[in-house]
PDB file of N, CA and C in Angstrom:
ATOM      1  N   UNK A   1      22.737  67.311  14.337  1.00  0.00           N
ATOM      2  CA  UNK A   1      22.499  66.326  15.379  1.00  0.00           C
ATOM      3  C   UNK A   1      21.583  66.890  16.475  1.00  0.00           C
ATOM      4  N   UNK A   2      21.798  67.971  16.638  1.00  0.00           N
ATOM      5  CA  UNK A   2      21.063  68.926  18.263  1.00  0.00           C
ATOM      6  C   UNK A   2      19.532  68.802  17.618  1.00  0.00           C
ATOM      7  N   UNK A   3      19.060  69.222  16.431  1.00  0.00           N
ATOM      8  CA  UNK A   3      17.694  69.424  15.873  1.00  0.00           C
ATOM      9  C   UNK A   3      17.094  67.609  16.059  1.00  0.00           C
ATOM     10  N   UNK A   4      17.811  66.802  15.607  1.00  0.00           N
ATOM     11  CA  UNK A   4      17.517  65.218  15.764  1.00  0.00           C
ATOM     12  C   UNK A   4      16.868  65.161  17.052  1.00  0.00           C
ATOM     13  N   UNK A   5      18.255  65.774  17.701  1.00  0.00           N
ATOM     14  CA  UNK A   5      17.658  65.339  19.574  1.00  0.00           C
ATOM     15  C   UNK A   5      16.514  65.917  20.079  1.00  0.00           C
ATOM     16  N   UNK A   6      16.460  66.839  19.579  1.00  0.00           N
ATOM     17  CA  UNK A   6      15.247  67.928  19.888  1.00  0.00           C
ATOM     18  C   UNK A   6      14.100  67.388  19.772  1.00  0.00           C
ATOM     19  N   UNK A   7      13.694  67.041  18.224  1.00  0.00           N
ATOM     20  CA  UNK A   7      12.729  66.229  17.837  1.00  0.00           C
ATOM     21  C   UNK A   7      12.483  65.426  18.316  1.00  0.00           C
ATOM     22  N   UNK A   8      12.991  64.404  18.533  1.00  0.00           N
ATOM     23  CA  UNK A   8      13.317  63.312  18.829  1.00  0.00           C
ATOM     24  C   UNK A   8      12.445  63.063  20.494  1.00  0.00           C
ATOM     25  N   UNK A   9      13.068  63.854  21.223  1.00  0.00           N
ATOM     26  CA  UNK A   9      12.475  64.293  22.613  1.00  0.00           C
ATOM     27  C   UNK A   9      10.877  64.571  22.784  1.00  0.00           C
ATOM     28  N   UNK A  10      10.657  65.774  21.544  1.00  0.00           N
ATOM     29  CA  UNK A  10       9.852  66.013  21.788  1.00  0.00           C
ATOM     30  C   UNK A  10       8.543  64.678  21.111  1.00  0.00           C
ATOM     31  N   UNK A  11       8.667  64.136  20.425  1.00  0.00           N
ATOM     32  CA  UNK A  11       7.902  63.079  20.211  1.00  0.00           C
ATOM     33  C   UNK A  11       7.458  61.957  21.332  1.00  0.00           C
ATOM     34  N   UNK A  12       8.654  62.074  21.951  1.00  0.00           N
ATOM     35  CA  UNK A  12       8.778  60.989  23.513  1.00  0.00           C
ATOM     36  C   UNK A  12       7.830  62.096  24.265  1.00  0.00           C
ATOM     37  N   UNK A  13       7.444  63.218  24.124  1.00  0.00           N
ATOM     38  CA  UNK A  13       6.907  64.059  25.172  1.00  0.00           C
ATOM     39  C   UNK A  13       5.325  63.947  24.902  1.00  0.00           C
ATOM     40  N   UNK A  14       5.407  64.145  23.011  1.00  0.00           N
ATOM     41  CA  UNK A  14       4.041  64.125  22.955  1.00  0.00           C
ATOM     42  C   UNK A  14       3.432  62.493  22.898  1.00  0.00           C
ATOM     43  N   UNK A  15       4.318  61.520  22.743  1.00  0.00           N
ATOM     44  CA  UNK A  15       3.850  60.227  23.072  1.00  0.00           C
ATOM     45  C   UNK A  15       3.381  60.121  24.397  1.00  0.00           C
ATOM     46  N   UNK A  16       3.999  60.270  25.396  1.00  0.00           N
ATOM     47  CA  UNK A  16       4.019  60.206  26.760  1.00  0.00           C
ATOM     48  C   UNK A  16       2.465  60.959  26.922  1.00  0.00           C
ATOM     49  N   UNK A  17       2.184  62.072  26.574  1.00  0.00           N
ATOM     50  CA  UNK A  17       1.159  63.231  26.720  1.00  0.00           C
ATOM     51  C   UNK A  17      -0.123  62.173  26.112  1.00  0.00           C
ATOM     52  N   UNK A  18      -0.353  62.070  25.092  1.00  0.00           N
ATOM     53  CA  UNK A  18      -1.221  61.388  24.706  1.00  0.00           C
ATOM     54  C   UNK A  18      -1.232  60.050  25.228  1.00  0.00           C
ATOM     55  N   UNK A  19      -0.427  59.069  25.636  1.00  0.00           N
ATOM     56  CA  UNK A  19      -0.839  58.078  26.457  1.00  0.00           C
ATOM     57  C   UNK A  19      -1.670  58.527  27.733  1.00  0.00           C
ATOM     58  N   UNK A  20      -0.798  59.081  28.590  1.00  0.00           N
ATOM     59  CA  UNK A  20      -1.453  60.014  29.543  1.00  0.00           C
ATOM     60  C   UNK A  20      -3.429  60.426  29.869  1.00  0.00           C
ATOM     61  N   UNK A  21      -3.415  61.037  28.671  1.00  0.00           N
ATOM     62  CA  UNK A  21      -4.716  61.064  28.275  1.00  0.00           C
ATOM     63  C   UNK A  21      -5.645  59.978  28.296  1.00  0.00           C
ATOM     64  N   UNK A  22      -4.853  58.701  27.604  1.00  0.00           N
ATOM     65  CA  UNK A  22      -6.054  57.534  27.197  1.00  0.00           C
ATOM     66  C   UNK A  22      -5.900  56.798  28.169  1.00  0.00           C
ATOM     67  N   UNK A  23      -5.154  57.051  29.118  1.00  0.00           N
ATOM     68  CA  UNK A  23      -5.288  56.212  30.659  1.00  0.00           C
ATOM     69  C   UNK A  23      -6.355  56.836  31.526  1.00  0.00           C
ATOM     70  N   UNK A  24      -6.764  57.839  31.261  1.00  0.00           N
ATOM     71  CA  UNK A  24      -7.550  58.479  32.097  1.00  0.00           C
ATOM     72  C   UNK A  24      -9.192  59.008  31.711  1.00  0.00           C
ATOM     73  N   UNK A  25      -9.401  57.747  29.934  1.00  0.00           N
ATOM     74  CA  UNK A  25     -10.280  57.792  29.679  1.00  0.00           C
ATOM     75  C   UNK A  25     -10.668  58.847  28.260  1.00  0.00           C
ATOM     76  N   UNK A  26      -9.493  59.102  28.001  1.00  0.00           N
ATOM     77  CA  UNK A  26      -9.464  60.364  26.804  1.00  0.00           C
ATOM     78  C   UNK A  26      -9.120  59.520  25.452  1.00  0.00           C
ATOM     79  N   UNK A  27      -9.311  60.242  24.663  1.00  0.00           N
ATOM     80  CA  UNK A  27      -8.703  60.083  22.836  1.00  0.00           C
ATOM     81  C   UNK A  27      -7.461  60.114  22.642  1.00  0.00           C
ATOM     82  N   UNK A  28      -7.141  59.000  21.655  1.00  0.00           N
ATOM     83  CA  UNK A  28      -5.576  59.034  21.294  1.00  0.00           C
ATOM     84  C   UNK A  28      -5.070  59.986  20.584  1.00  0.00           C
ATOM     85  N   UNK A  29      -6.113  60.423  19.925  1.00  0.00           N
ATOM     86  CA  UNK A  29      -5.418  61.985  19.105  1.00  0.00           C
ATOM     87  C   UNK A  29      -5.448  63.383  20.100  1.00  0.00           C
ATOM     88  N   UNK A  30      -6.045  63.168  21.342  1.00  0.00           N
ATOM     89  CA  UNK A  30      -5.745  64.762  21.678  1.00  0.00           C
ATOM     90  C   UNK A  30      -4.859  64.238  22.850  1.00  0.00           C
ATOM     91  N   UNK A  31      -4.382  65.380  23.100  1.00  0.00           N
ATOM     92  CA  UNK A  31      -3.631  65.523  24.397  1.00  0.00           C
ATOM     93  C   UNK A  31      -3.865  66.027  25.567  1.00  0.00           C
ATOM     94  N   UNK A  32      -3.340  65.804  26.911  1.00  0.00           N
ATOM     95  CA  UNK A  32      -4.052  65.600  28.215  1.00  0.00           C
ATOM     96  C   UNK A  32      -4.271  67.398  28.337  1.00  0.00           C
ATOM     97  N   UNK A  33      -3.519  68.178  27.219  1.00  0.00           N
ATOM     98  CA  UNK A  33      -3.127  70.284  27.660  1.00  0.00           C
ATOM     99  C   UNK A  33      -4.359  69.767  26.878  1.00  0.00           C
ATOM    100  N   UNK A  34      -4.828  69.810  25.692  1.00  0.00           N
ATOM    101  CA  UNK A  34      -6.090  70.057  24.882  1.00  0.00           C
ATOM    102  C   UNK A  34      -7.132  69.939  25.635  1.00  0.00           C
ATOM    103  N   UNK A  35      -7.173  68.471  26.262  1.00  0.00           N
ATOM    104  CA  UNK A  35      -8.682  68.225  27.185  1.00  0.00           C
ATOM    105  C   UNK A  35      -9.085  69.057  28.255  1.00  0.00           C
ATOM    106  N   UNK A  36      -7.642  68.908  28.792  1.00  0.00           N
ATOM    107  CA  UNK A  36      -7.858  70.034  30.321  1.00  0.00           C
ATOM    108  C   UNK A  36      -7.934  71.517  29.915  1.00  0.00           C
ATOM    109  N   UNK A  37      -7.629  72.165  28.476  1.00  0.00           N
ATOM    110  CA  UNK A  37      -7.971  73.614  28.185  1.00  0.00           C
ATOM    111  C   UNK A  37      -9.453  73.005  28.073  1.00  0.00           C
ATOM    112  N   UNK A  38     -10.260  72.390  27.630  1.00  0.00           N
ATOM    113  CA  UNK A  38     -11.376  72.373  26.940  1.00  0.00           C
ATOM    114  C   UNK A  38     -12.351  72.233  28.650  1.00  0.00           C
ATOM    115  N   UNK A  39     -11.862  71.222  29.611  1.00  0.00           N
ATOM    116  CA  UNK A  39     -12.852  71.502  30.530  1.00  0.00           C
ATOM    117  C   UNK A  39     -12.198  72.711  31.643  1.00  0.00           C
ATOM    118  N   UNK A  40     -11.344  73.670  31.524  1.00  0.00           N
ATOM    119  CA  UNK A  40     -11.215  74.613  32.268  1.00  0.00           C
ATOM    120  C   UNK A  40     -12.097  75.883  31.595  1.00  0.00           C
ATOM    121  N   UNK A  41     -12.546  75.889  30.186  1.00  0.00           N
ATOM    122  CA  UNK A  41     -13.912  76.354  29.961  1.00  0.00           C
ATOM    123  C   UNK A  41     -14.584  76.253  30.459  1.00  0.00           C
ATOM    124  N   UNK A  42     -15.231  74.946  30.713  1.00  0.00           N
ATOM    125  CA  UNK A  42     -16.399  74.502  31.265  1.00  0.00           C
ATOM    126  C   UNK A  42     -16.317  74.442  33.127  1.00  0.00           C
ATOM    127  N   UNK A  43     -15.163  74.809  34.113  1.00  0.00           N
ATOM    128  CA  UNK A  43     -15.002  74.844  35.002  1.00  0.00           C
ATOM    129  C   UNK A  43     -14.897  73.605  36.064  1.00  0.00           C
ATOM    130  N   UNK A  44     -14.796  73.191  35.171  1.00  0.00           N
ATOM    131  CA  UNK A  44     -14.351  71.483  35.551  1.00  0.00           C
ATOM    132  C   UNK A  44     -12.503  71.429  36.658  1.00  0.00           C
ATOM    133  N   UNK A  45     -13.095  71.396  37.473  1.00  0.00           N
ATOM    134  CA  UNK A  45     -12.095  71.169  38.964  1.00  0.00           C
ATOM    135  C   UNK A  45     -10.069  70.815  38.593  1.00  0.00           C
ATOM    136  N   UNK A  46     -10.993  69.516  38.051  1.00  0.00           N
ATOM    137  CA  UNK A  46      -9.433  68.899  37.849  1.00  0.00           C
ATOM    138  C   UNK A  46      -8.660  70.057  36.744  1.00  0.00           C
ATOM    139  N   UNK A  47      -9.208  69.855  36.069  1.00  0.00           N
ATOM    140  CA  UNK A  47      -8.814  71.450  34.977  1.00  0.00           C
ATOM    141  C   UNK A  47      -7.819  72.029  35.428  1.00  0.00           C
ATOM    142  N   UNK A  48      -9.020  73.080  35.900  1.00  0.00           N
ATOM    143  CA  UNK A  48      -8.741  74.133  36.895  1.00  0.00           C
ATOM    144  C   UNK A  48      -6.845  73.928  37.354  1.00  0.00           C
ATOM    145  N   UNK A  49      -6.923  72.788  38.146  1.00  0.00           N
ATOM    146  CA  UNK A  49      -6.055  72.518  39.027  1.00  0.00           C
ATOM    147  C   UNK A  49      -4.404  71.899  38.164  1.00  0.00           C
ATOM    148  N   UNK A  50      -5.050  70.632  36.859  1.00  0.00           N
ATOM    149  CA  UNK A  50      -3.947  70.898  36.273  1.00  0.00           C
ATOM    150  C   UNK A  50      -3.126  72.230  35.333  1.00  0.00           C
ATOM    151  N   UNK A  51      -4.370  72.886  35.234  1.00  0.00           N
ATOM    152  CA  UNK A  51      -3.820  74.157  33.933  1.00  0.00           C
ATOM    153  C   UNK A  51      -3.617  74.874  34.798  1.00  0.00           C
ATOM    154  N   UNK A  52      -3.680  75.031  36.104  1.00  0.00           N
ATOM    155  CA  UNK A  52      -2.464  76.143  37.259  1.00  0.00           C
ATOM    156  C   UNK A  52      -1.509  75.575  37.026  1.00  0.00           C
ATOM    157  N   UNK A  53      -1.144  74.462  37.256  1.00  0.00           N
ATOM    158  CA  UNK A  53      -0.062  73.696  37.640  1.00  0.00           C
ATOM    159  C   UNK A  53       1.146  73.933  35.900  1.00  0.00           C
ATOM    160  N   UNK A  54       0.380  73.659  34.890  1.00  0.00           N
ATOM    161  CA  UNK A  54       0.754  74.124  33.670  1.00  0.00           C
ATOM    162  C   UNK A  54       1.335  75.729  33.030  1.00  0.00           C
ATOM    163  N   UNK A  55       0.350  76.450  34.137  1.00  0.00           N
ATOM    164  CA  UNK A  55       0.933  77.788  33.712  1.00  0.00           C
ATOM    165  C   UNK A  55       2.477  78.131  33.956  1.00  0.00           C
ATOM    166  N   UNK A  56       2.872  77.344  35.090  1.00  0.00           N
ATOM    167  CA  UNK A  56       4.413  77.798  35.770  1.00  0.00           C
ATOM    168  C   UNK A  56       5.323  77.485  34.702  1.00  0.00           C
ATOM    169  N   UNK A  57       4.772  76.728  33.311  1.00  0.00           N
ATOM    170  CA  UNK A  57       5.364  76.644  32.818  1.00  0.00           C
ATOM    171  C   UNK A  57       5.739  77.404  31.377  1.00  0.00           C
ATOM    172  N   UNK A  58       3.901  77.655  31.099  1.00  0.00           N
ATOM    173  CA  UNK A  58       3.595  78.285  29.962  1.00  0.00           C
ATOM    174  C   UNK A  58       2.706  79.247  30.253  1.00  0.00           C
ATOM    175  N   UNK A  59       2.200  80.047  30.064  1.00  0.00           N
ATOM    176  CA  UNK A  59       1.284  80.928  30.701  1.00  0.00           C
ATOM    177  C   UNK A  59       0.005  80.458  29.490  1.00  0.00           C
ATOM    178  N   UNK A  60      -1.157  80.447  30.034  1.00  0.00           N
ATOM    179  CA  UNK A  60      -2.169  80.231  29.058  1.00  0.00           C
ATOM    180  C   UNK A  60      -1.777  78.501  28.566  1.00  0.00           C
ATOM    181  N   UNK A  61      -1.227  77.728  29.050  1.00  0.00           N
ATOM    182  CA  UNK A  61      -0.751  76.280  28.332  1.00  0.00           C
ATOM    183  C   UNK A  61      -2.121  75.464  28.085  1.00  0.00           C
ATOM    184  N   UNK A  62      -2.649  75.650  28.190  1.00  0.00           N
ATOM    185  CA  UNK A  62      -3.801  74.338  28.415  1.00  0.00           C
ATOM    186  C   UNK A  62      -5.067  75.398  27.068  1.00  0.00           C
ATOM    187  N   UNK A  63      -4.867  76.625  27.402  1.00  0.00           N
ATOM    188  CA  UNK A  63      -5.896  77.408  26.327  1.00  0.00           C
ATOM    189  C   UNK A  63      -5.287  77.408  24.989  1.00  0.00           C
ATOM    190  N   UNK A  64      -3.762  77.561  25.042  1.00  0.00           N
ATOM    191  CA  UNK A  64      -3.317  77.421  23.992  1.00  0.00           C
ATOM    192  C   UNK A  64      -3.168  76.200  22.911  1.00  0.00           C
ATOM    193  N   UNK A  65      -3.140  74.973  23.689  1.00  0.00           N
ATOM    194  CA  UNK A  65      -3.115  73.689  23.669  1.00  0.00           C
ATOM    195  C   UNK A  65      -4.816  73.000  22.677  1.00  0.00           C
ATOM    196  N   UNK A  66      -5.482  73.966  23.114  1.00  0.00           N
ATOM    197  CA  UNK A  66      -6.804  73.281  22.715  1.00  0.00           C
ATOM    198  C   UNK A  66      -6.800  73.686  20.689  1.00  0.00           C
ATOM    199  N   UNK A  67      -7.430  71.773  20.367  1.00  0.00           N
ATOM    200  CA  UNK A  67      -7.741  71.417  19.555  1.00  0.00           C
ATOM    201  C   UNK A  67      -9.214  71.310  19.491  1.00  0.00           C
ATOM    202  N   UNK A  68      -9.943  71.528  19.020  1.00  0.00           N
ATOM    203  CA  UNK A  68     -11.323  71.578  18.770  1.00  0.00           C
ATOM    204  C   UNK A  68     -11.995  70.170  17.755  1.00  0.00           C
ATOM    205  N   UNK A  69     -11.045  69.878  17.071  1.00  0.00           N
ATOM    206  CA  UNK A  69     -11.056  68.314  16.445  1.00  0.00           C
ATOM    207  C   UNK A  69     -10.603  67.500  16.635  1.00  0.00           C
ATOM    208  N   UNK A  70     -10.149  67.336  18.297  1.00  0.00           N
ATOM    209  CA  UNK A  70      -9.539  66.245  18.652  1.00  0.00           C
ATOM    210  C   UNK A  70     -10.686  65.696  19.758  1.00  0.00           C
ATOM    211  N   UNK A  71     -10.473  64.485  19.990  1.00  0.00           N
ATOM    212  CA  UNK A  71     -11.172  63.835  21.295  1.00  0.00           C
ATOM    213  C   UNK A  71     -12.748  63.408  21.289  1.00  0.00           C
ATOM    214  N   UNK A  72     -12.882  63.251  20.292  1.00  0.00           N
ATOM    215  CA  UNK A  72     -14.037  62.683  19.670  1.00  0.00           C
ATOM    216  C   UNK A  72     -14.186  61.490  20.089  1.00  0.00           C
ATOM    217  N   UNK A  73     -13.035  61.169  20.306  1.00  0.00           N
ATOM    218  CA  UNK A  73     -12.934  59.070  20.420  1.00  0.00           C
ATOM    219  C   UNK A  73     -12.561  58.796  21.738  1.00  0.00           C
ATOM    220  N   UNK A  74     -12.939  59.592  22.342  1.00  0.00           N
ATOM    221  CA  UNK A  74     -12.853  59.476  23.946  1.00  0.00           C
ATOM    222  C   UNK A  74     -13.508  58.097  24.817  1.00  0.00           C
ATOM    223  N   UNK A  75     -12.932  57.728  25.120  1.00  0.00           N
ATOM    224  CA  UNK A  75     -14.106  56.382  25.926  1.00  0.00           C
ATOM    225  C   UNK A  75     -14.898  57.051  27.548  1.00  0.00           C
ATOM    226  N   UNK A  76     -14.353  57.930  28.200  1.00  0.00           N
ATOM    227  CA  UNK A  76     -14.873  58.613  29.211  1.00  0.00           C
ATOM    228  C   UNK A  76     -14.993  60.448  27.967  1.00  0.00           C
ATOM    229  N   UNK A  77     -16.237  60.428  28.059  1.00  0.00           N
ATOM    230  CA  UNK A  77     -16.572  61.385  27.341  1.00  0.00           C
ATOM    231  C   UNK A  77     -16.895  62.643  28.454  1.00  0.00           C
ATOM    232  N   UNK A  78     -16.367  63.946  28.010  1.00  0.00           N
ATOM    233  CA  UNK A  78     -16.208  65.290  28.862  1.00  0.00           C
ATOM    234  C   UNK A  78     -17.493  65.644  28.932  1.00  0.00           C
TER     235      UNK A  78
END
């Protein structure tokens, strides 16, 4: 039952994450850690500012996060 819940959660997390994203102009397949690792490369502000905010949680979260084949289908393109 505990592994159900687990899962379970975490799908609500990565649903939530990827909506997140396409409200703000991103792809339904990547997620808001993927985009923001990809422009804290590029030194892009908001980045910057969410992947601090991310580290308290994970260290490296947003570098680790990045997909390289996601976000292609972006409607506000990076």
């Amino acid at each position: 039952m505990w592994n159900f819940l687990k899962r379970y959660a975490f799908n609500w997390v990565m649903l939530s994450d990827r909506a997140l994203n396409v409200a703000f102009g991103g792809s339904s397949d990547e997620t808001m850690s993927s985009r923001a690792g990809k422009g804290l490369k590029e030194g892009k502000r908001w980045c910057c500012v969410l992947c601090r905010f991310l580290d308290l949680f994970q260290k490296d979260h947003c570098l680790k996060s990045i997909n390289p084949d996601d976000g292609t289908n972006a409607a506000i393109p990076d």
